[in-house]
C-alpha atoms as a PDB file:
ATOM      1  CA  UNK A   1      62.431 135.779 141.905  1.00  0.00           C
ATOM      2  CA  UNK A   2      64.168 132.409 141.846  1.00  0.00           C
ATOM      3  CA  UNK A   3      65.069 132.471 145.576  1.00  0.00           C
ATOM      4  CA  UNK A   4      60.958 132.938 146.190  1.00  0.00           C
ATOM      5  CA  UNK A   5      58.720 130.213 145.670  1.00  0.00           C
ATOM      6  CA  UNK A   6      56.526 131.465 143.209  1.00  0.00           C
ATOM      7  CA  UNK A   7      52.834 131.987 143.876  1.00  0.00           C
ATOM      8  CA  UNK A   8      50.530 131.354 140.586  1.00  0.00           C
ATOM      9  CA  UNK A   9      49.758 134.161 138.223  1.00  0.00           C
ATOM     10  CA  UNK A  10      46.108 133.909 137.953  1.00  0.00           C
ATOM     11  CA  UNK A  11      45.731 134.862 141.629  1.00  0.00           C
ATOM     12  CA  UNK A  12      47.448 138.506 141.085  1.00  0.00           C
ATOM     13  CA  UNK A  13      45.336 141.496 140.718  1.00  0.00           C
ATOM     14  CA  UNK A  14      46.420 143.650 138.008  1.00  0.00           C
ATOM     15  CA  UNK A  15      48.134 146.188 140.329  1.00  0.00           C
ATOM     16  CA  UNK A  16      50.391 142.956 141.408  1.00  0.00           C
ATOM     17  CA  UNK A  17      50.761 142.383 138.237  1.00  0.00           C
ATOM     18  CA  UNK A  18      51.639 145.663 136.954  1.00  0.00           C
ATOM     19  CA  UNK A  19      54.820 145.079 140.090  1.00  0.00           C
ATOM     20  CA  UNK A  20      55.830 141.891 138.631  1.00  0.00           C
ATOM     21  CA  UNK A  21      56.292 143.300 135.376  1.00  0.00           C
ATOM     22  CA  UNK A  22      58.432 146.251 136.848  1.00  0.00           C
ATOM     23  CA  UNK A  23      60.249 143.880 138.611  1.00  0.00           C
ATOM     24  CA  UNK A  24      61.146 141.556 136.119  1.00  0.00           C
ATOM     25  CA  UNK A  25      62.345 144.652 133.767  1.00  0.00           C
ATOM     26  CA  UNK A  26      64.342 145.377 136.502  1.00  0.00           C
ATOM     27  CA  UNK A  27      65.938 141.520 136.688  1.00  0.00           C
ATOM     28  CA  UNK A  28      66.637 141.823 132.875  1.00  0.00           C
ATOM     29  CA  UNK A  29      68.519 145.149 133.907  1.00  0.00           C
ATOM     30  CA  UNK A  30      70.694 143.316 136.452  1.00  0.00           C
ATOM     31  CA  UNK A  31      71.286 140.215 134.108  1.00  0.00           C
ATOM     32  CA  UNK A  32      72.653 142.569 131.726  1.00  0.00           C
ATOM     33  CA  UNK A  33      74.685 144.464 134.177  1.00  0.00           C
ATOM     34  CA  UNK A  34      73.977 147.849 133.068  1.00  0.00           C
ATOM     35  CA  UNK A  35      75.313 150.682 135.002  1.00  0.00           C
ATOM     36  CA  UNK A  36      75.423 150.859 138.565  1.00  0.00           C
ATOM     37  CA  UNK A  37      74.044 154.504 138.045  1.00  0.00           C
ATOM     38  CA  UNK A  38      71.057 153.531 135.431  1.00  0.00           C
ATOM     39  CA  UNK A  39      70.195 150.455 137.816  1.00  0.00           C
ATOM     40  CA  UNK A  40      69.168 152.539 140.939  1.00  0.00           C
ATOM     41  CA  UNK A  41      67.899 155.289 138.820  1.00  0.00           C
ATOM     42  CA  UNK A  42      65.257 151.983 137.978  1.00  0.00           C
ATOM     43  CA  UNK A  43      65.311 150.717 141.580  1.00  0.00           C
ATOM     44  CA  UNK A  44      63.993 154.087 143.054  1.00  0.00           C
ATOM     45  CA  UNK A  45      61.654 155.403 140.697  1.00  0.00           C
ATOM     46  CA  UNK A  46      60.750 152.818 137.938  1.00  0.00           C
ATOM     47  CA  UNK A  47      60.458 149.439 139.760  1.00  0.00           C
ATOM     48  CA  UNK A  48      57.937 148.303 141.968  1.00  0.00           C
ATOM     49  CA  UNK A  49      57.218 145.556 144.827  1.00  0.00           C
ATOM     50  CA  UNK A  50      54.200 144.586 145.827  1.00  0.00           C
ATOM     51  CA  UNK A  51      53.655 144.598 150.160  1.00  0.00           C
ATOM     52  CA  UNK A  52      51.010 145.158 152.416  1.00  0.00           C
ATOM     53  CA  UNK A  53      48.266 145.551 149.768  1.00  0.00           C
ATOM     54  CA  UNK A  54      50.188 148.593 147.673  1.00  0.00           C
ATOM     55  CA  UNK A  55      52.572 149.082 145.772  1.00  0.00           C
ATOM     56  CA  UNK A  56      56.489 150.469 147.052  1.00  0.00           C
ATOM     57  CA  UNK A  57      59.739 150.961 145.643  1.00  0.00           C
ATOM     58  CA  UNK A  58      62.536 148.027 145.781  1.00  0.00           C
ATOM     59  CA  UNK A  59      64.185 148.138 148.712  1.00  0.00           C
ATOM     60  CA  UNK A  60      68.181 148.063 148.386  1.00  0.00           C
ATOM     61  CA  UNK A  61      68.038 144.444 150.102  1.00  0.00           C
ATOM     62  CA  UNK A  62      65.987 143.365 147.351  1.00  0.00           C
ATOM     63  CA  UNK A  63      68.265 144.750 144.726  1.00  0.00           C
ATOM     64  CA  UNK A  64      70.856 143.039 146.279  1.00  0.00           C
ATOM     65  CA  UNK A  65      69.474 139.855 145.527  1.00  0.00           C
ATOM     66  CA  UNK A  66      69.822 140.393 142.045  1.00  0.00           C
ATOM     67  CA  UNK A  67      72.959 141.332 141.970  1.00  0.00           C
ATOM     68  CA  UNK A  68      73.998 137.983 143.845  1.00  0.00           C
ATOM     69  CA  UNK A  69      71.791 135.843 141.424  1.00  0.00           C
ATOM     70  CA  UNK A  70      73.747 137.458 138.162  1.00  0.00           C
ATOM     71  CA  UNK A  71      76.661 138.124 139.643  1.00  0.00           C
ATOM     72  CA  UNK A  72      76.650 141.882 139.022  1.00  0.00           C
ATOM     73  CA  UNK A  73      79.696 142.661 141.154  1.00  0.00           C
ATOM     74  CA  UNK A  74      79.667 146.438 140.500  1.00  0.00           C
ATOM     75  CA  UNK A  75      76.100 147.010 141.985  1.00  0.00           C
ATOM     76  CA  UNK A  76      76.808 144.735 144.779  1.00  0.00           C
ATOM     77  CA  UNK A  77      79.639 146.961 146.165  1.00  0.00           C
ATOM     78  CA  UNK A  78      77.799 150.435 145.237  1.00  0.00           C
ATOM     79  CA  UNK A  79      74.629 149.052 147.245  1.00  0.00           C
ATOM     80  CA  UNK A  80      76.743 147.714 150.145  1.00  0.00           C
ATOM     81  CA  UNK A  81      78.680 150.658 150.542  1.00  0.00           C
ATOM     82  CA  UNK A  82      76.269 153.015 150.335  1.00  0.00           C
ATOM     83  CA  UNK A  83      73.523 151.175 152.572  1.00  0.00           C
ATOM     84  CA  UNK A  84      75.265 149.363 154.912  1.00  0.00           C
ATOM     85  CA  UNK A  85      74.031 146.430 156.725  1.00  0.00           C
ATOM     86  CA  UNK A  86      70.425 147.531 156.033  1.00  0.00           C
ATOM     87  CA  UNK A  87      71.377 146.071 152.101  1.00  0.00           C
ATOM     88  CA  UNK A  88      71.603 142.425 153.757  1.00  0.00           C
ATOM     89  CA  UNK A  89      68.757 142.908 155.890  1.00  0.00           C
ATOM     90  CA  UNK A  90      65.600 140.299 155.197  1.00  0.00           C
ATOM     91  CA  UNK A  91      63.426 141.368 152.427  1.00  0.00           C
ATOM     92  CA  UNK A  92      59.473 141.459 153.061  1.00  0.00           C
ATOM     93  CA  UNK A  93      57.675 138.486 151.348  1.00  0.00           C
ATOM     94  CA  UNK A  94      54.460 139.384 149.324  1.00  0.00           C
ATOM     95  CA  UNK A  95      53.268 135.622 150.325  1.00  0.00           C
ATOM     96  CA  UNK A  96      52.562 135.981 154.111  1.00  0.00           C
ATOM     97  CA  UNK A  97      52.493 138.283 156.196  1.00  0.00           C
ATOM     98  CA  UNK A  98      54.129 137.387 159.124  1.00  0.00           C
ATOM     99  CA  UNK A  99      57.362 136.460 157.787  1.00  0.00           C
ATOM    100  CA  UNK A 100      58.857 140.180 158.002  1.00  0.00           C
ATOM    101  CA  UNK A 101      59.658 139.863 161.934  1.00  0.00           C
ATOM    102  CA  UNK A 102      62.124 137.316 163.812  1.00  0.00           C
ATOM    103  CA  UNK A 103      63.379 135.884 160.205  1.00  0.00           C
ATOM    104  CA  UNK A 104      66.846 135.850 158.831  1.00  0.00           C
ATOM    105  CA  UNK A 105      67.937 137.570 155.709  1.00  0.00           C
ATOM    106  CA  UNK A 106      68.614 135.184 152.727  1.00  0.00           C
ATOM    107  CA  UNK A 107      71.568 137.499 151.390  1.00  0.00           C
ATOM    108  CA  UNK A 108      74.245 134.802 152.622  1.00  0.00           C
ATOM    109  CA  UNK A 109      72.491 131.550 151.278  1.00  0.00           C
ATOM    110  CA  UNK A 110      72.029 132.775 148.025  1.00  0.00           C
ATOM    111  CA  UNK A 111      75.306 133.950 147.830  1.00  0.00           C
ATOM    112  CA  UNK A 112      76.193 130.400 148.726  1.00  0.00           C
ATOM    113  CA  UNK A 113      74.046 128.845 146.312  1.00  0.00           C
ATOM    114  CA  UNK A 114      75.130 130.734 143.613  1.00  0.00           C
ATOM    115  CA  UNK A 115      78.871 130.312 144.346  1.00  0.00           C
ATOM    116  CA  UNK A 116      79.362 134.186 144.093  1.00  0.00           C
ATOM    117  CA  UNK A 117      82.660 134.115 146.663  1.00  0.00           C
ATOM    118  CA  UNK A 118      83.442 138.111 146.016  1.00  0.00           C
ATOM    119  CA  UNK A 119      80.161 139.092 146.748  1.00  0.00           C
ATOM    120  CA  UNK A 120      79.866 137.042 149.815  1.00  0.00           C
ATOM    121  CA  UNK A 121      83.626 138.624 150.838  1.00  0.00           C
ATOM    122  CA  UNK A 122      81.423 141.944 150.645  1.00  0.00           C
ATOM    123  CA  UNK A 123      78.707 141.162 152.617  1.00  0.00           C
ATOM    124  CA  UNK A 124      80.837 139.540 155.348  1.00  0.00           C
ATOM    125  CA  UNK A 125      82.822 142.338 155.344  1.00  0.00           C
ATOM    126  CA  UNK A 126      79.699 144.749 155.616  1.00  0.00           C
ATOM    127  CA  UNK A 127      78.552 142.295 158.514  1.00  0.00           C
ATOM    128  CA  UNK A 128      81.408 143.383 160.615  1.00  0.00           C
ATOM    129  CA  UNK A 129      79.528 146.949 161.320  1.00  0.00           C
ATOM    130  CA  UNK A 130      76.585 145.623 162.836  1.00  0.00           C
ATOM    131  CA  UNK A 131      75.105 147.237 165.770  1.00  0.00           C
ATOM    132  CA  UNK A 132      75.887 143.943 168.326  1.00  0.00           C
ATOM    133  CA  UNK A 133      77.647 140.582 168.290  1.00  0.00           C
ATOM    134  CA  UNK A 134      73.907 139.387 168.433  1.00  0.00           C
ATOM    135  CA  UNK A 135      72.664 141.104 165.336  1.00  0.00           C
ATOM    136  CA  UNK A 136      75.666 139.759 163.552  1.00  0.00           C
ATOM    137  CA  UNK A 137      75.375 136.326 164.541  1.00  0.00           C
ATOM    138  CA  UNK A 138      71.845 136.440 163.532  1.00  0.00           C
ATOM    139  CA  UNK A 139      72.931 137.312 160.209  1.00  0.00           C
ATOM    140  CA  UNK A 140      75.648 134.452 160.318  1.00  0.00           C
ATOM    141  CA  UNK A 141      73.859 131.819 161.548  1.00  0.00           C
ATOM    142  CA  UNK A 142      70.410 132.833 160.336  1.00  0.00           C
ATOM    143  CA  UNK A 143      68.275 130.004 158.110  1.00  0.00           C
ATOM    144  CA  UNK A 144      67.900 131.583 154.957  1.00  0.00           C
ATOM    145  CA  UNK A 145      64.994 134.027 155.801  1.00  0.00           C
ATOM    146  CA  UNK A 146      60.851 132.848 155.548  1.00  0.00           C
ATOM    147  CA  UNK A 147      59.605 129.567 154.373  1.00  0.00           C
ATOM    148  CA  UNK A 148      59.275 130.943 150.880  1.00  0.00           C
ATOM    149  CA  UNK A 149      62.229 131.509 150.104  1.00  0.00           C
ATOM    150  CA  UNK A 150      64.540 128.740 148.794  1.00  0.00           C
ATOM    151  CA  UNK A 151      66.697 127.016 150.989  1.00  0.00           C
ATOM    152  CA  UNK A 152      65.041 128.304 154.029  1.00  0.00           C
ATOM    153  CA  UNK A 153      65.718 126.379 157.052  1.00  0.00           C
ATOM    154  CA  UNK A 154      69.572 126.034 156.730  1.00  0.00           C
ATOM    155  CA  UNK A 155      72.096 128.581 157.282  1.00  0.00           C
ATOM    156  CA  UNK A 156      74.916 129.590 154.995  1.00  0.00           C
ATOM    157  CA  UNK A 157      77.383 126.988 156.408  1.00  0.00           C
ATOM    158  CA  UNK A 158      74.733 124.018 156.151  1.00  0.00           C
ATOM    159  CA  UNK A 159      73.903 124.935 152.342  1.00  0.00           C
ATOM    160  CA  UNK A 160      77.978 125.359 151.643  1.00  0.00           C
ATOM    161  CA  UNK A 161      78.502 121.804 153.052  1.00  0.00           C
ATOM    162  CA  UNK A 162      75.337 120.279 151.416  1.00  0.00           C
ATOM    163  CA  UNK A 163      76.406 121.667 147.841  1.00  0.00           C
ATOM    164  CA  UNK A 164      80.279 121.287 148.739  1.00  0.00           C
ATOM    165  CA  UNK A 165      81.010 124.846 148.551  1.00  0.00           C
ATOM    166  CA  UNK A 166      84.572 124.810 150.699  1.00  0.00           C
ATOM    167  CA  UNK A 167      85.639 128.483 149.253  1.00  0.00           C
ATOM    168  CA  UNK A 168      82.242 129.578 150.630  1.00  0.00           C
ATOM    169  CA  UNK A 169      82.247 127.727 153.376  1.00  0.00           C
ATOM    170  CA  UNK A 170      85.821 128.917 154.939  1.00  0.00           C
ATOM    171  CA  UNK A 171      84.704 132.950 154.450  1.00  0.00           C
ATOM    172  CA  UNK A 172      81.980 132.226 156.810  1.00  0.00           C
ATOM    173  CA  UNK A 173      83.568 130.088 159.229  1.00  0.00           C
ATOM    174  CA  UNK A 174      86.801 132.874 158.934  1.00  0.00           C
ATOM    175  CA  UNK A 175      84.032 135.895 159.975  1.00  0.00           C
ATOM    176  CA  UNK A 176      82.680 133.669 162.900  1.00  0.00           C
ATOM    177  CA  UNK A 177      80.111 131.147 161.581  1.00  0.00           C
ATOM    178  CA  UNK A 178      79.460 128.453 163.952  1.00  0.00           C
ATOM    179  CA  UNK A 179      80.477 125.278 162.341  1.00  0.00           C
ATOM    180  CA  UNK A 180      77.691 123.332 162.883  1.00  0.00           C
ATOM    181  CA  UNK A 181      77.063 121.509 159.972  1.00  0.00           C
ATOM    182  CA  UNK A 182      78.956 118.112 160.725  1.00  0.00           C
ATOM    183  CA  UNK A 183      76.624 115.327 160.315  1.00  0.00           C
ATOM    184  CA  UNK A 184      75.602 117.121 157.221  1.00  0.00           C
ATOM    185  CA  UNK A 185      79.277 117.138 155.993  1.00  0.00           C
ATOM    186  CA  UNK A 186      79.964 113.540 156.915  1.00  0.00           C
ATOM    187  CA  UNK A 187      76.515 112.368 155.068  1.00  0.00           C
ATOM    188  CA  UNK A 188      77.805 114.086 151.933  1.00  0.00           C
ATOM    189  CA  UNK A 189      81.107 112.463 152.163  1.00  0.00           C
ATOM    190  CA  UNK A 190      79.630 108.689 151.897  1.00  0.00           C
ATOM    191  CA  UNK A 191      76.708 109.737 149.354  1.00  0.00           C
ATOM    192  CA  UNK A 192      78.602 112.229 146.910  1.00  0.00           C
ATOM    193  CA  UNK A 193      80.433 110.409 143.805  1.00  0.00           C
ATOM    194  CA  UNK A 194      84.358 110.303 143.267  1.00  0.00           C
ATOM    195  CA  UNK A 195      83.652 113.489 141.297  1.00  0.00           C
ATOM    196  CA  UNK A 196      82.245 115.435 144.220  1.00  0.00           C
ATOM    197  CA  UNK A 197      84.318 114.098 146.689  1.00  0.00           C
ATOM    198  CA  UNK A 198      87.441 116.022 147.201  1.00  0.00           C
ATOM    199  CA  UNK A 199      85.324 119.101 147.452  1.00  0.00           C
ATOM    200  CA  UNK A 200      82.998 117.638 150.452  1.00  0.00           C
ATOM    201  CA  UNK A 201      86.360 116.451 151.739  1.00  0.00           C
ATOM    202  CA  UNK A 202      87.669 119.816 152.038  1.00  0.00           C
ATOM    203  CA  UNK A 203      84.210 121.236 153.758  1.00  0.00           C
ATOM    204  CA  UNK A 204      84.766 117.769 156.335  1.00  0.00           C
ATOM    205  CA  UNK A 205      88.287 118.803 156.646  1.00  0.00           C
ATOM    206  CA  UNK A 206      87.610 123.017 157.432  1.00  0.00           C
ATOM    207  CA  UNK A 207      84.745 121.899 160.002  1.00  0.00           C
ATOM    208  CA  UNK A 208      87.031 120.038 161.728  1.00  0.00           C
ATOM    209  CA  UNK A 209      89.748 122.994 162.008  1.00  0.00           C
ATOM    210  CA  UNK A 210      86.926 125.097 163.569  1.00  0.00           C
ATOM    211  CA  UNK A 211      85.489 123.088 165.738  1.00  0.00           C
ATOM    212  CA  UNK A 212      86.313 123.625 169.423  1.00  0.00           C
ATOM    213  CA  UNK A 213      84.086 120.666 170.506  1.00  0.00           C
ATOM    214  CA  UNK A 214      82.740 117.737 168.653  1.00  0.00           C
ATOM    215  CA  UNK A 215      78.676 117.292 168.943  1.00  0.00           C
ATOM    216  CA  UNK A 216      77.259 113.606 169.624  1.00  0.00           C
ATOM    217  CA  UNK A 217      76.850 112.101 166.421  1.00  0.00           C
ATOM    218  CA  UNK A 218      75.146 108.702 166.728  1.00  0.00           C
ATOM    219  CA  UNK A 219      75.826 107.711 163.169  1.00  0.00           C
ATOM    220  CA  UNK A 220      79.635 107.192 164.276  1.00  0.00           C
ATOM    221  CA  UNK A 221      78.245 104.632 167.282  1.00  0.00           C
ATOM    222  CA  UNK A 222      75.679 102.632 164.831  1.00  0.00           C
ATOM    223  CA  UNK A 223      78.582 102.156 162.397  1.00  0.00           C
ATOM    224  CA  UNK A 224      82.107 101.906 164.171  1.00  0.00           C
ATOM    225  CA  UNK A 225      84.401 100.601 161.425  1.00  0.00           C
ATOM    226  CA  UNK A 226      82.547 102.409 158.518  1.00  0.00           C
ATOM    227  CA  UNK A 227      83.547 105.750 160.280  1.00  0.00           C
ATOM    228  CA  UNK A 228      87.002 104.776 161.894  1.00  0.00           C
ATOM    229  CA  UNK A 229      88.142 103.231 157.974  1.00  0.00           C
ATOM    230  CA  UNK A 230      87.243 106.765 156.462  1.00  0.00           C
ATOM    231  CA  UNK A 231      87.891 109.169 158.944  1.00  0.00           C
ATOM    232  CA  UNK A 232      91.113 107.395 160.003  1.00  0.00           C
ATOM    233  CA  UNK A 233      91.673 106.264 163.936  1.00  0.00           C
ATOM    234  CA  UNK A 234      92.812 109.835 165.672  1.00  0.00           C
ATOM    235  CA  UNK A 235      89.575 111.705 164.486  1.00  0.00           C
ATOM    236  CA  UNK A 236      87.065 108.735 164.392  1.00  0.00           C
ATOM    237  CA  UNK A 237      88.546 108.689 168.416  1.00  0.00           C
ATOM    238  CA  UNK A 238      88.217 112.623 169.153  1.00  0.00           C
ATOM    239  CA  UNK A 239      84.224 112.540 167.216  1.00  0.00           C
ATOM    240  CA  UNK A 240      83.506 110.036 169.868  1.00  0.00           C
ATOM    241  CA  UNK A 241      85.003 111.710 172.490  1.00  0.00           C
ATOM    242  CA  UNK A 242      87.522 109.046 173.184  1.00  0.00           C
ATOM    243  CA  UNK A 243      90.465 110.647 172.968  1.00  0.00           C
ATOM    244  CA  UNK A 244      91.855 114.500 172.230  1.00  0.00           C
ATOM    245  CA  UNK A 245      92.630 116.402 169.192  1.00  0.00           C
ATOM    246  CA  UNK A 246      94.468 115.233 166.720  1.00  0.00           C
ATOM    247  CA  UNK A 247      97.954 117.164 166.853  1.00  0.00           C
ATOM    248  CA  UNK A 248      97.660 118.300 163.247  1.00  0.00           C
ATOM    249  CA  UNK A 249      94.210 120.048 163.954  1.00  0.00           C
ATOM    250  CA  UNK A 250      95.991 121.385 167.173  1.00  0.00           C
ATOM    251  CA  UNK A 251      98.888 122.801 165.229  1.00  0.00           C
ATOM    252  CA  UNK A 252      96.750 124.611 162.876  1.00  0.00           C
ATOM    253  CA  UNK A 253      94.143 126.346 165.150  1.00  0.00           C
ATOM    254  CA  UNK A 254      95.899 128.972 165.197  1.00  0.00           C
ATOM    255  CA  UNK A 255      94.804 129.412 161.805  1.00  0.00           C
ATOM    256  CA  UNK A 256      91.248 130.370 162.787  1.00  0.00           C
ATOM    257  CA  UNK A 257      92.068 133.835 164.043  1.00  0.00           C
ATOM    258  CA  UNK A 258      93.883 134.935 160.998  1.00  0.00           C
ATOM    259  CA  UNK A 259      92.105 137.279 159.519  1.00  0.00           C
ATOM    260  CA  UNK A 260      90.505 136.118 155.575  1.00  0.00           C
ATOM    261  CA  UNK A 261      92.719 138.185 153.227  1.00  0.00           C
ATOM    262  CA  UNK A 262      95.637 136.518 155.305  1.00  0.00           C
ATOM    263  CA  UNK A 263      94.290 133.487 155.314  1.00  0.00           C
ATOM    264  CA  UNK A 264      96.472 131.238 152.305  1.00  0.00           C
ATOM    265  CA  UNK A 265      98.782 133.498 153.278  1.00  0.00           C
ATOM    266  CA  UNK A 266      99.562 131.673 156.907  1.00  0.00           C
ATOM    267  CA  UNK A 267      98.665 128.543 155.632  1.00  0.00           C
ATOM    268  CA  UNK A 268     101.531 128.679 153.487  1.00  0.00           C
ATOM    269  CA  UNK A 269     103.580 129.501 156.306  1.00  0.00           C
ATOM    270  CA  UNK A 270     102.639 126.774 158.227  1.00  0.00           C
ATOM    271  CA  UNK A 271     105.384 123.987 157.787  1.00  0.00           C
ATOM    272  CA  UNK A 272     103.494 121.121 156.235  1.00  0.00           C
ATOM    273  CA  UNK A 273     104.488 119.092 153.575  1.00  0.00           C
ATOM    274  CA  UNK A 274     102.131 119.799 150.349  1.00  0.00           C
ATOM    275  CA  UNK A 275     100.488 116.995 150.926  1.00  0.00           C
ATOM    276  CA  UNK A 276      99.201 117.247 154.511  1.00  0.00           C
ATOM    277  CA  UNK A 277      97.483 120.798 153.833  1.00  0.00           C
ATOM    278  CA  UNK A 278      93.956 121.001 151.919  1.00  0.00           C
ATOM    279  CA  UNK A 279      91.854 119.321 150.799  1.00  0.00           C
ATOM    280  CA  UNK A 280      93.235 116.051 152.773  1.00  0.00           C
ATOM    281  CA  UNK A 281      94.208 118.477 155.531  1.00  0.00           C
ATOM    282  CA  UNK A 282      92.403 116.646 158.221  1.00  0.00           C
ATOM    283  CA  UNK A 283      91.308 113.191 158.067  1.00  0.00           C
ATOM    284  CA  UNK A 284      94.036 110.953 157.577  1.00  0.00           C
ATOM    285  CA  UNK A 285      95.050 108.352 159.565  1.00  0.00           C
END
C-alpha cells in the first residue's frame, strides 16, 4: 500500500503472503477502475488482509484508500454512500498492534496528498453525519492515522500547506478544520521557488481568513523586517499582536460561514477589485 510503510517480504509467512497477493490483485482492479459492482464483488469475497494473526476480508475503509490513491471516483461515492462514516474510519495496521485504538484515520491526508479534491468533497460531506462534534473533529484534525502510515503526524490542513494544496486546503478549513498550520505556511512561503509560490501564497492567504486569533510565532520577533517586507505592515502588526485585523480580512469573514458549494459563489459577490481577491487576497501592504 503506498500510504503504509512497507515491511520486508522475507519476513511474511505464506498465509501473509497469500493476502498480499489478493490485495495487490485487488489494487490492479482499482487502478483500472473496473466496475463499482465487480470491485466489491472482489472486496468481500476474493481479497484478503492480513490482522491479528488470520486472515479477513477488506474492510470498506481500506477500499477506500484505493480509490483515493487512483482516483476511482465511482467507487468512492458507492462506498461512502453506502457505509457511511465507518468508510473513513482508521484502517487496522498489520505492523503493530496497538495502532488500531486512539489513532486517526488517514482517509483525509491521502486525499490531500494525492490532490483528489472531489473525493475529499465526499468525505467531508460524509463527515457531517458523525455521531458528535468530537468524533468529527477527530476526523478533521486527526494526524494521518499510526506511525506507519505516510504522513502520519500532520493533519490534513498541515500536509495541504506543506505541499501547497490551497483547493484542498479551503474544503477543510470550509467544513471546520482548525487552521493551525501557520508557521508551516509562512516557512513554505520563504523556502518554495517562484514556481511554487503563488500556490503557498494562497494557503498563507486562506489561513489568515480563518483565523480568529493569531498563535505566537517567534520567527516574526527573531526577524522583524524579513516578515514586515513580505507580509506587508497591517498583518506583520496583527501576527504580533500589535495591532487588529486588517479591514480586508475583517470584510471577508463573513466568508467563512458560507457553506462550500457557495463558496466562489460569495466571493464573487464580494465587491473587490480582481486584484485584491485570491491568491494575493491577504498579504499586501
Amino acid at each position: 500500500m503506498p500510504w503504509v510503510l512497507s515491511s520486508p517480504l522475507d519476513t511474511l509467512s505464506p498465509s501473509q503472503r497469500h493476502c498480499e497477493r489478493t490485495a495487490f490483485s485487488f489494487y490492479r482492479a482499482v487502478r483500472e477502475r473496473l466496475p463499482v459492482w465487480l470491485l466489491e464483488d472482489m472486496r468481500s469475497m476474493e481479497v484478503l488482509c492480513w490482522n491479528d494473526g488470520r486472515p479477513r476480508a477488506f474492510l470498506p475503509s481500506e477500499a477506500l484508500l484505493y480509490a483515493l490513491v487512483h482516483d476511482h471516483q465511482d467507487y468512492a461515492r458507492d462506498l461512502l454512500g453506502r457505509y457511511s462514516v465507518s468508510a473513513v474510519a482508521a484502517p487496522s495496521c498489520s505492523s503493530c498492534s496497538s495502532c488500531r485504538c486512539g489513532q486517526s484515520a488517514p482517509h483525509l491526508n491521502v486525499a490531500v496528498r494525492y490532490k483528489r479534491v472531489a473525493i475529499l468533497r465526499m468525505m467531508l460531506e460524509v463527515l457531517k453525519d458523525c455521531g458528535g462534534a468530537r468524533e468529527r473533529r477527530e476526523y478533521l484534525d486527526g494526524c494521518g492515522g499510526c506511525p506507519h502510515f505516510a504522513d502520519a503526524g500532520k493533519s490534513a490542513v498541515q500536509l495541504a500547506v506543506e505541499l501547497s494544496h490551497p483547493t484542498c486546503l479551503l474544503h477543510l478549513l470550509l467544513h471546520g478544520a482548525r487552521p493551525d498550520a501557520l508557521d508551516v505556511a509562512l516557512q513554505k512561503l520563504v523556502s518554495c521557488d517562484a514556481a511554487a509560490r503563488r500556490d503557498a501564497q494562497r494557503c498563507l492567504d486562506l489561513l489568515l481568513l480563518f483565523l480568529s486569533e493569531p498563535p505566537r510565532l517567534p520567527r516574526l520577533q527573531d526577524e522583524p523586517q524579513r516578515w514586515r517586507s513580505l507580509l506587508g505592515n497591517k498583518v506583520f502588526g496583527w501576527l504580533c499582536g500589535l495591532a487588529p485585523p486588517p479591514l480586508l480580512i475583517q470584510a471577508l469573514r463573513c466568508l467563512r460561514t458560507v457553506s462550500p458549494a457557495h463558496f466562489p459563489q460569495a466571493l464573487t459577490a464580494v465587491n473587490l477589485p480582481a486584484e485584491r481577491r485570491p491568491a494575493h487576497l491577504m498579504t499586501e501592504g
